[in-house]
N, C-alpha and C. Protein backbone atom coordinates (compact mmCIF):
# COMPACT_ATOMS: atom_id res chain seq x y z
N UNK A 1 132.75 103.36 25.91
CA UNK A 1 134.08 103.85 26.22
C UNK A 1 135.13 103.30 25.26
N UNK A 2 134.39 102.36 24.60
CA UNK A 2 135.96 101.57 23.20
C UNK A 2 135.25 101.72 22.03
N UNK A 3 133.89 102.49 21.94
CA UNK A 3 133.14 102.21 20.80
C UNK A 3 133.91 103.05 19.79
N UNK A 4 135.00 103.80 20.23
CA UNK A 4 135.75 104.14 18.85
C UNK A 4 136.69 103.68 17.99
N UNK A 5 137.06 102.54 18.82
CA UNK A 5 138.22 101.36 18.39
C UNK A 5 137.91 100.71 17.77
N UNK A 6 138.19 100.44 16.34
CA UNK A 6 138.24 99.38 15.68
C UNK A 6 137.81 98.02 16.40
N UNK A 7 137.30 96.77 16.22
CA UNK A 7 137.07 95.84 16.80
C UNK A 7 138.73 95.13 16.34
N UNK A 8 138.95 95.13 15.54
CA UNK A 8 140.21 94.13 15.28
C UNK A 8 141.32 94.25 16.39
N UNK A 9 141.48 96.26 16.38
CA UNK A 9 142.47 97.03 17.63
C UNK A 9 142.27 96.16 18.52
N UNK A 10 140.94 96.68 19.03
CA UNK A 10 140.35 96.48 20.12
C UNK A 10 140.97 94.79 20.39
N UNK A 11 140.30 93.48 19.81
CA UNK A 11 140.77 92.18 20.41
C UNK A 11 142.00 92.08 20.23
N UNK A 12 143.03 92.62 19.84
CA UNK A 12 144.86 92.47 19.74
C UNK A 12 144.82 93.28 20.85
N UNK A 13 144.42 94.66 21.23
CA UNK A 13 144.79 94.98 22.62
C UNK A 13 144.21 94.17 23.98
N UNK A 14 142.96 93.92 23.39
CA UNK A 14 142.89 93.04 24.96
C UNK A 14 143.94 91.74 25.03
N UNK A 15 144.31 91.05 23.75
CA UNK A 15 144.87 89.91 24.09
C UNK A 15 146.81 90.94 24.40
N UNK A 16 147.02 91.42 23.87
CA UNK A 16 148.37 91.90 24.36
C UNK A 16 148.54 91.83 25.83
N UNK A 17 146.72 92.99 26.70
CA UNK A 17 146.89 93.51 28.40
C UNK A 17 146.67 91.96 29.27
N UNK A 18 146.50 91.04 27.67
CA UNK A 18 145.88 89.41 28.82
C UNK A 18 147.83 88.70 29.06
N UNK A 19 148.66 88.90 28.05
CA UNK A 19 149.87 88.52 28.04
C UNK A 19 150.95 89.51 28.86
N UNK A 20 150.62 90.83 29.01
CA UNK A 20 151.40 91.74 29.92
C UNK A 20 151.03 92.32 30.93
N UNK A 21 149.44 92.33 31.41
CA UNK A 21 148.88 93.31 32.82
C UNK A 21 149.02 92.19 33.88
N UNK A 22 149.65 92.41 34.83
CA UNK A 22 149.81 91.33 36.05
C UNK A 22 148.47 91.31 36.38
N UNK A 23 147.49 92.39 36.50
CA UNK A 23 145.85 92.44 37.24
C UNK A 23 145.25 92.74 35.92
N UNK A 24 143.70 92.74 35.99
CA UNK A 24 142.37 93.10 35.39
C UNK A 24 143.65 94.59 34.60
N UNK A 25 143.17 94.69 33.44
CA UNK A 25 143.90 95.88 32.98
C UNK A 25 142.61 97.04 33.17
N UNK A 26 142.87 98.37 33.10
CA UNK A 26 141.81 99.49 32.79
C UNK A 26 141.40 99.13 31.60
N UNK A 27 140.27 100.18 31.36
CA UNK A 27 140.03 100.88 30.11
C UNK A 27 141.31 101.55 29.28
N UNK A 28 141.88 102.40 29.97
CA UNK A 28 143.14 103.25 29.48
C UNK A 28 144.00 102.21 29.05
N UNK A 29 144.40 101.04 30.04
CA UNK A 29 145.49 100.34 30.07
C UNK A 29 144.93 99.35 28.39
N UNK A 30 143.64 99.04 28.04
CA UNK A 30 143.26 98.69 26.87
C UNK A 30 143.45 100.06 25.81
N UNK A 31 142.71 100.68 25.88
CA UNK A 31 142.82 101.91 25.10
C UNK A 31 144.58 101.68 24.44
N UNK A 32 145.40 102.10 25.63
CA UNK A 32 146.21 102.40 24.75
C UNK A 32 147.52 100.78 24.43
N UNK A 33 146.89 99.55 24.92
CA UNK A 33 147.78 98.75 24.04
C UNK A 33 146.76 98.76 22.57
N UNK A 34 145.63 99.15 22.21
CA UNK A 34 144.90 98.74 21.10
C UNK A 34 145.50 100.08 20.43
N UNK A 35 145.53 101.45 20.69
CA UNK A 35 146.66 102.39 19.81
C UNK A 35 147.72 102.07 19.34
N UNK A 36 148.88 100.80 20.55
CA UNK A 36 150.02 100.68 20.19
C UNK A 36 149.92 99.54 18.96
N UNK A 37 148.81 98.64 18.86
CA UNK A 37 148.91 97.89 17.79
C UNK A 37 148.63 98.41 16.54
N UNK A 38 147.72 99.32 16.45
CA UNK A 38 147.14 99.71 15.49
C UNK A 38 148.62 100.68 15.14
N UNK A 39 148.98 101.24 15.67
CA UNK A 39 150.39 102.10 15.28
C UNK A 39 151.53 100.76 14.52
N UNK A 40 151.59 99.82 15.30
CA UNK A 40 152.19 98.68 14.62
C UNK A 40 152.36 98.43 13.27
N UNK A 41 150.70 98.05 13.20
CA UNK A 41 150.09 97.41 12.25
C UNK A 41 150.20 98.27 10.99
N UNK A 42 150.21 100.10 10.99
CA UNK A 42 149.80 100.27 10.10
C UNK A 42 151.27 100.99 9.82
N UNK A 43 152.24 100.78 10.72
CA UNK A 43 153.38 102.13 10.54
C UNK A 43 153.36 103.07 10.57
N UNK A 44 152.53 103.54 11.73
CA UNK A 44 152.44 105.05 11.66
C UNK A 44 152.72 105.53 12.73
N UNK A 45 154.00 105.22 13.35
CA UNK A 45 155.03 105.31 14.84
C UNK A 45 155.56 107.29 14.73
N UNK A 46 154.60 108.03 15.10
CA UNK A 46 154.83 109.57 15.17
C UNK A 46 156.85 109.40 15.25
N UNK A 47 156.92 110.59 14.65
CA UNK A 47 158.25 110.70 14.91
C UNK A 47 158.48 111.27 15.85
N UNK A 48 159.98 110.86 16.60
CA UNK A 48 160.38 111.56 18.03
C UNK A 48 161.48 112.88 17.91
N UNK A 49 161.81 113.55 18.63
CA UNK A 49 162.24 114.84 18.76
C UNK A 49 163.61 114.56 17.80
N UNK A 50 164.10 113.34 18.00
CA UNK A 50 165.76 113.42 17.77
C UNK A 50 165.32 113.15 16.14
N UNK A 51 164.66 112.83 15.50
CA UNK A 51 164.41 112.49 14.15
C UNK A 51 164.11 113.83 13.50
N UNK A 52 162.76 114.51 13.83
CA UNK A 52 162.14 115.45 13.65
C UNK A 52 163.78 116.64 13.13
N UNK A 53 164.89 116.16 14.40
CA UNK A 53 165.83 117.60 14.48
C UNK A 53 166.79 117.09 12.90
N UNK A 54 166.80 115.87 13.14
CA UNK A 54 167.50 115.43 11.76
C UNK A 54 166.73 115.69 10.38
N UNK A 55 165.40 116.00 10.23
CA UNK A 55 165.07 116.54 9.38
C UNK A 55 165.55 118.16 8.95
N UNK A 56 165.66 118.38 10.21
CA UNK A 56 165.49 120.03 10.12
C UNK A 56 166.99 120.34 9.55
N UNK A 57 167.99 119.48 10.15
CA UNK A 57 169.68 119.03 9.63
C UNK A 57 169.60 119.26 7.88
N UNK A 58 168.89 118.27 7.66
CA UNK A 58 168.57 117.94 6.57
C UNK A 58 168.39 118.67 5.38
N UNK A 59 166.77 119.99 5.78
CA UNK A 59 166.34 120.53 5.05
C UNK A 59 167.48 121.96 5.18
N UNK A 60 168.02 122.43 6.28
CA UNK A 60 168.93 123.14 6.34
C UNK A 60 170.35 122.97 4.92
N UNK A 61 170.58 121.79 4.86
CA UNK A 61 171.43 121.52 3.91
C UNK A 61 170.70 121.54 2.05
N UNK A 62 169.86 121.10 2.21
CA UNK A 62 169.17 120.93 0.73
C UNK A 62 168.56 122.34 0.82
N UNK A 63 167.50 123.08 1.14
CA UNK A 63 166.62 124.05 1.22
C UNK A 63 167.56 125.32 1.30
N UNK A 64 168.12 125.17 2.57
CA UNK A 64 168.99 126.57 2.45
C UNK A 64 168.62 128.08 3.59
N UNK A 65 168.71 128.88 3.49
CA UNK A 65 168.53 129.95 3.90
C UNK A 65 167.36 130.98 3.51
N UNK A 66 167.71 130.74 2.03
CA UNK A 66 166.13 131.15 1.20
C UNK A 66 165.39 131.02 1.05
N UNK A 67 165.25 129.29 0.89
CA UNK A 67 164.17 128.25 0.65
C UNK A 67 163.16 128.50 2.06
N UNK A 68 162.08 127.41 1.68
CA UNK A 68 160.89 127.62 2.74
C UNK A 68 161.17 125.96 2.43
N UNK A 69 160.98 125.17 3.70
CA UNK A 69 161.06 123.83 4.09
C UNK A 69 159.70 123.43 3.84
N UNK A 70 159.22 122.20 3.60
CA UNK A 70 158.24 121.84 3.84
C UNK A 70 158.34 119.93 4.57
N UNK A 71 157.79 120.40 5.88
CA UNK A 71 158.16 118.95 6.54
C UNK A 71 156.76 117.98 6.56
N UNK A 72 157.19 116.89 6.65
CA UNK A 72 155.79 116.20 6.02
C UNK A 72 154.96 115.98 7.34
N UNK A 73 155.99 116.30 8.85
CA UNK A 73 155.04 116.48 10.12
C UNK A 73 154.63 117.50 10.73
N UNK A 74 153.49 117.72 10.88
CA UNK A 74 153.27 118.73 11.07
C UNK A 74 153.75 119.72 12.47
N UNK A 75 153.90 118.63 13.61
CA UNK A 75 154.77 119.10 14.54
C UNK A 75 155.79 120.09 14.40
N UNK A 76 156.74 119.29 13.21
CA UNK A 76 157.76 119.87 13.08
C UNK A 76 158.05 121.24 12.06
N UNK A 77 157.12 120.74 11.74
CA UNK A 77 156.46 122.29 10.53
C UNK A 77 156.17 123.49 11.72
N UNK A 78 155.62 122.91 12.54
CA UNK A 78 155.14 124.22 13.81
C UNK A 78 156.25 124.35 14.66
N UNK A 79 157.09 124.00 15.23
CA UNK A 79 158.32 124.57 15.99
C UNK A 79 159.01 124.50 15.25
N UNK A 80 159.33 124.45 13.69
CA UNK A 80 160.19 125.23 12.97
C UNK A 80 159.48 126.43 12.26
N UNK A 81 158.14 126.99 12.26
CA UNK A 81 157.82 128.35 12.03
C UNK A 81 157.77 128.94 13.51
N UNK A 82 158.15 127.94 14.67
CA UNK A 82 157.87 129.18 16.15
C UNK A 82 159.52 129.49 15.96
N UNK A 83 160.67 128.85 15.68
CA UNK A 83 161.90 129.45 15.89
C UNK A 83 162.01 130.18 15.03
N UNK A 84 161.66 129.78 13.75
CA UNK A 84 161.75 130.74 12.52
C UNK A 84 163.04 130.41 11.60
N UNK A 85 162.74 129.79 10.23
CA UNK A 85 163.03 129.34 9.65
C UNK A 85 164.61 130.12 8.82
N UNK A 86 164.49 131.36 9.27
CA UNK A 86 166.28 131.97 8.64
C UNK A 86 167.20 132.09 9.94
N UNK A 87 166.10 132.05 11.14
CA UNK A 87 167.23 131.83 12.81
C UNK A 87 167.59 130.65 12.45
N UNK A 88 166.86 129.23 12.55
CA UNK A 88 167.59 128.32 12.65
C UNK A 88 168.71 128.28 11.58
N UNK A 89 168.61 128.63 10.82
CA UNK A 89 169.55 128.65 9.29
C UNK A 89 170.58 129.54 9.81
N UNK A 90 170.34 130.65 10.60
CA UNK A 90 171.64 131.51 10.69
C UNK A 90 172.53 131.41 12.40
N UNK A 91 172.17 130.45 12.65
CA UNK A 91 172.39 129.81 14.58
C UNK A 91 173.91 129.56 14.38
N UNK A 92 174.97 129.88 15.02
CA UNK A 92 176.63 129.92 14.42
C UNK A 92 176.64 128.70 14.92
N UNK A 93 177.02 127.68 14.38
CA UNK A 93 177.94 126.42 14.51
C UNK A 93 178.11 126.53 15.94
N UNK A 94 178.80 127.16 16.56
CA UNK A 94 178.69 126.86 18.30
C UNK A 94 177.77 126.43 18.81
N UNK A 95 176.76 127.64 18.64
CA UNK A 95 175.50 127.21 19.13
C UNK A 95 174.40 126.41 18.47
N UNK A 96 174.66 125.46 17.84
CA UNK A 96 174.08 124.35 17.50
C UNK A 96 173.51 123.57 18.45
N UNK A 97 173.83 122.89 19.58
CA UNK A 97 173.57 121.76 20.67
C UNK A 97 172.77 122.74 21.65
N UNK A 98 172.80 124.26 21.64
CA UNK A 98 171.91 124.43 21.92
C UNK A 98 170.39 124.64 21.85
N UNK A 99 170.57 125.45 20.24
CA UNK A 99 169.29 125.50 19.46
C UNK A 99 168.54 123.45 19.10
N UNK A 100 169.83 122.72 19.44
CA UNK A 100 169.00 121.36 19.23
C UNK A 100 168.42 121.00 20.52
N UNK A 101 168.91 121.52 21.60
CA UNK A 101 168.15 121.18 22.93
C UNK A 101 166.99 122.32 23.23
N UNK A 102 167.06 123.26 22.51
CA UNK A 102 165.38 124.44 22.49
C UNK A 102 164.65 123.82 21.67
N UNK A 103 164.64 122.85 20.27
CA UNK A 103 164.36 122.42 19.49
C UNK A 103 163.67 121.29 20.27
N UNK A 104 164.32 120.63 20.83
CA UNK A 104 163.88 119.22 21.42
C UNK A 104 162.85 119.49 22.33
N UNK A 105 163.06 120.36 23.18
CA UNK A 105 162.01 120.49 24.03
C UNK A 105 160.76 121.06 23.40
N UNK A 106 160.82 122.06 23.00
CA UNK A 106 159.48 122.52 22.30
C UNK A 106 158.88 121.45 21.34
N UNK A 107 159.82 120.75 20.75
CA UNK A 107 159.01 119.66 19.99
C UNK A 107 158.25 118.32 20.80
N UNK A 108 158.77 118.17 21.77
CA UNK A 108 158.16 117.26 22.95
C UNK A 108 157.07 117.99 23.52
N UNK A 109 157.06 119.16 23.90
CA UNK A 109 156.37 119.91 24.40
C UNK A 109 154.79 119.77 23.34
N UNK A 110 155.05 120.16 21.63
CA UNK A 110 154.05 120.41 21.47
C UNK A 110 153.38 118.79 20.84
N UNK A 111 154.33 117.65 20.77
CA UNK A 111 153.53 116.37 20.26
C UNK A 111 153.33 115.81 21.76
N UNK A 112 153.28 116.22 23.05
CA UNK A 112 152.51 116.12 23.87
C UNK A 112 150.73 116.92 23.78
N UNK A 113 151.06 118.08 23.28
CA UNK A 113 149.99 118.95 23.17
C UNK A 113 148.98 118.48 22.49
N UNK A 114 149.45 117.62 20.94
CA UNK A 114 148.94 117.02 20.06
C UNK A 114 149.01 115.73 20.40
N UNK A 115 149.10 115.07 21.47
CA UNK A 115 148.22 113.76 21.77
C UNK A 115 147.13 114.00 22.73
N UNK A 116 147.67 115.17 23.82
CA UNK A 116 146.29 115.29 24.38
C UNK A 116 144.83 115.99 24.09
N UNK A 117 145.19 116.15 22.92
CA UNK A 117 143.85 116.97 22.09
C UNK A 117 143.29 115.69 21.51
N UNK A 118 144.14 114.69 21.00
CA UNK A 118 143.54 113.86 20.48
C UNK A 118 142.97 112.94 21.49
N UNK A 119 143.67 112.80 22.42
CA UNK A 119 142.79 111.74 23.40
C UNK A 119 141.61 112.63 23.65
N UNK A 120 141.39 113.99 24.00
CA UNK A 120 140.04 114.48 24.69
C UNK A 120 139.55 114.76 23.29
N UNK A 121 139.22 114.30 22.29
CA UNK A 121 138.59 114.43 21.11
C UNK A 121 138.25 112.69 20.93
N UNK A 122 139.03 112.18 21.29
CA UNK A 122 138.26 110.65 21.34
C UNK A 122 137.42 110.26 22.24
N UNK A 123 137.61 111.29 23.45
CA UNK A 123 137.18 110.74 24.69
C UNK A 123 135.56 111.31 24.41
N UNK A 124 135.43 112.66 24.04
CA UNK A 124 133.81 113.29 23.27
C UNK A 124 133.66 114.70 24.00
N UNK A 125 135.22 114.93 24.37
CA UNK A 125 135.22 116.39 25.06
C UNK A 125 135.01 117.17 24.00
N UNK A 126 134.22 118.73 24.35
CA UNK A 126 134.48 119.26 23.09
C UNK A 126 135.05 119.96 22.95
N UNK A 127 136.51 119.98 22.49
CA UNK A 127 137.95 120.62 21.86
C UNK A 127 137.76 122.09 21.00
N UNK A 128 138.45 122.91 20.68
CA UNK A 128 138.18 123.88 19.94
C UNK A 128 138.43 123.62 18.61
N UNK A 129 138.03 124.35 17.85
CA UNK A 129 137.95 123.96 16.03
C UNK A 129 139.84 124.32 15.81
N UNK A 130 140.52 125.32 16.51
CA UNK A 130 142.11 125.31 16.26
C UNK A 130 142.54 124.20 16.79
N UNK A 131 142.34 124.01 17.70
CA UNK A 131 143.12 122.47 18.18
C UNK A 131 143.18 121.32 17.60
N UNK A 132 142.03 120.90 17.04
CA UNK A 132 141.96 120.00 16.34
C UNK A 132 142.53 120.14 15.08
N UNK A 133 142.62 121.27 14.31
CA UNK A 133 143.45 121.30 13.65
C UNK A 133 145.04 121.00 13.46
N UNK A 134 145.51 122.09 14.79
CA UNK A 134 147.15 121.36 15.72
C UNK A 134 147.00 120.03 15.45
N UNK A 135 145.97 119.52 15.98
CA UNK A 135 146.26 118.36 15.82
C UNK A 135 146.10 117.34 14.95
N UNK A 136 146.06 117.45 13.42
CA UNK A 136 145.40 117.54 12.26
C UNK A 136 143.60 116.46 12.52
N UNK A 137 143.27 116.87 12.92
CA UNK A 137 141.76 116.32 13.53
C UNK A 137 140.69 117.67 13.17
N UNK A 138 141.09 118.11 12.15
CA UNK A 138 139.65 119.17 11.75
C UNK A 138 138.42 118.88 10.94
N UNK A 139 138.51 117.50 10.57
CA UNK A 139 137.00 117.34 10.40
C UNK A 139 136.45 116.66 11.24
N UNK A 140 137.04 117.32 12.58
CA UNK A 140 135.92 116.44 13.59
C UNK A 140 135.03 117.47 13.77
N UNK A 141 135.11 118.76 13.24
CA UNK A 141 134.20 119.75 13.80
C UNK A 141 132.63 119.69 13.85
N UNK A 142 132.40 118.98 12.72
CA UNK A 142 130.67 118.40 13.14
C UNK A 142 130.58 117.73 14.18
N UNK A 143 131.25 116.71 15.20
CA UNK A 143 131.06 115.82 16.13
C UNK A 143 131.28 116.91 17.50
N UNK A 144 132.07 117.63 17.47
CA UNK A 144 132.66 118.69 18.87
C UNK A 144 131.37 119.93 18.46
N UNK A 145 131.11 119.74 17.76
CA UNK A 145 129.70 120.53 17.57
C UNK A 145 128.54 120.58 18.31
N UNK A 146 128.43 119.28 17.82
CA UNK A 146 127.14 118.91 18.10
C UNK A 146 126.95 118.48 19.46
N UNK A 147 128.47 117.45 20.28
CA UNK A 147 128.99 117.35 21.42
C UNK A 147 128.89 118.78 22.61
N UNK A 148 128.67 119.66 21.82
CA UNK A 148 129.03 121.32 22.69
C UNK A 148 127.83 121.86 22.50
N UNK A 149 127.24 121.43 21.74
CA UNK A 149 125.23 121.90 21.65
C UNK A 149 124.71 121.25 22.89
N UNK A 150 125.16 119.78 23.23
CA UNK A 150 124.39 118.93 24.11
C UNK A 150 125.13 119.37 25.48
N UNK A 151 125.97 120.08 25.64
CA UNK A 151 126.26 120.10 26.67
C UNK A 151 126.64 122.21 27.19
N UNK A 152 126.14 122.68 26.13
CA UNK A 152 125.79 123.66 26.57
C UNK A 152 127.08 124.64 26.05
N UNK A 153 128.28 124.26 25.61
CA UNK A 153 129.56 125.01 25.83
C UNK A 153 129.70 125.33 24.51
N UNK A 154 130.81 126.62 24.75
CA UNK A 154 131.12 127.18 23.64
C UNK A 154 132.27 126.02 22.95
N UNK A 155 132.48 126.00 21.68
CA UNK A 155 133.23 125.03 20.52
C UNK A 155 134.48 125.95 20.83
């Protein structure tokens, strides 16, 4: 059940759940302080909705109306091709705080989507070959393969 964790993760999360779990911690409750270190450790803290929208601020000003954005997350690459990249550009100044609160939610919405693909892709569920992509996890497709041979299901 941790054999996918790094061993290093792995003993910084148990010693973190030994300094913060009042009881015996879970599996989960390990699982995910050994994610939060390893996110630490390596700087790789996903970006959150209000950042993601400041990019989009951003590329709106440099890129333009014409231009095609290219965002380096992929989240945000995908709910800025679901609104569509000359709407957001042409949204009147009024309605700004709103298109940033349709913005926010769909972007929460889908880096929820894209953690829970990744947890049931760690866990040895077998995920579909698009999802894992969403979730940039597409060369797991030999493992959800072979995972969906042994258990009978379509990939």
């Amino acid at each position: 059940m941790l054999k996918d964790i790094p061993p290093a993760a792995l003993s910084a999360g148990v010693k973190y759940c030994i300094n913060h779990c009042n009881f015996l911690p879970t599996i989960a409750e390990i699982r995910k302080a050994s994610e939060k270190v390893t996110t630490l450790a390596m700087g790789t803290k996903p970006i959150d909705s209000a950042t993601a929208w400041g990019k989009v601020q951003k590329a709106i000003a440099v890129v333009g109306y014409t231009g095609v954005p290219d965002f380096d997350d992929p989240v945000t690459q995908r709910v800025v091709g679901r609104f569509g990249w000359k709407e957001i550009c042409q949204t009147p100044t009024d309605d700004t705080a709103i298109l940033r609160a349709q913005f926010r939610k769909a972007y929460e919405s889908e880096a929820a989507h894209v953690e829970e693909v990744k947890e049931f892709a760690a866990s040895g569920v077998p995920v579909h070959q698009k999802y894992l992509a969403d979730a940039g996890l597409a060369g797991v497709k030999k493992l959800t393969s072979e995972v969906a041979a042994r258990m009978k299901m379509p990939e």
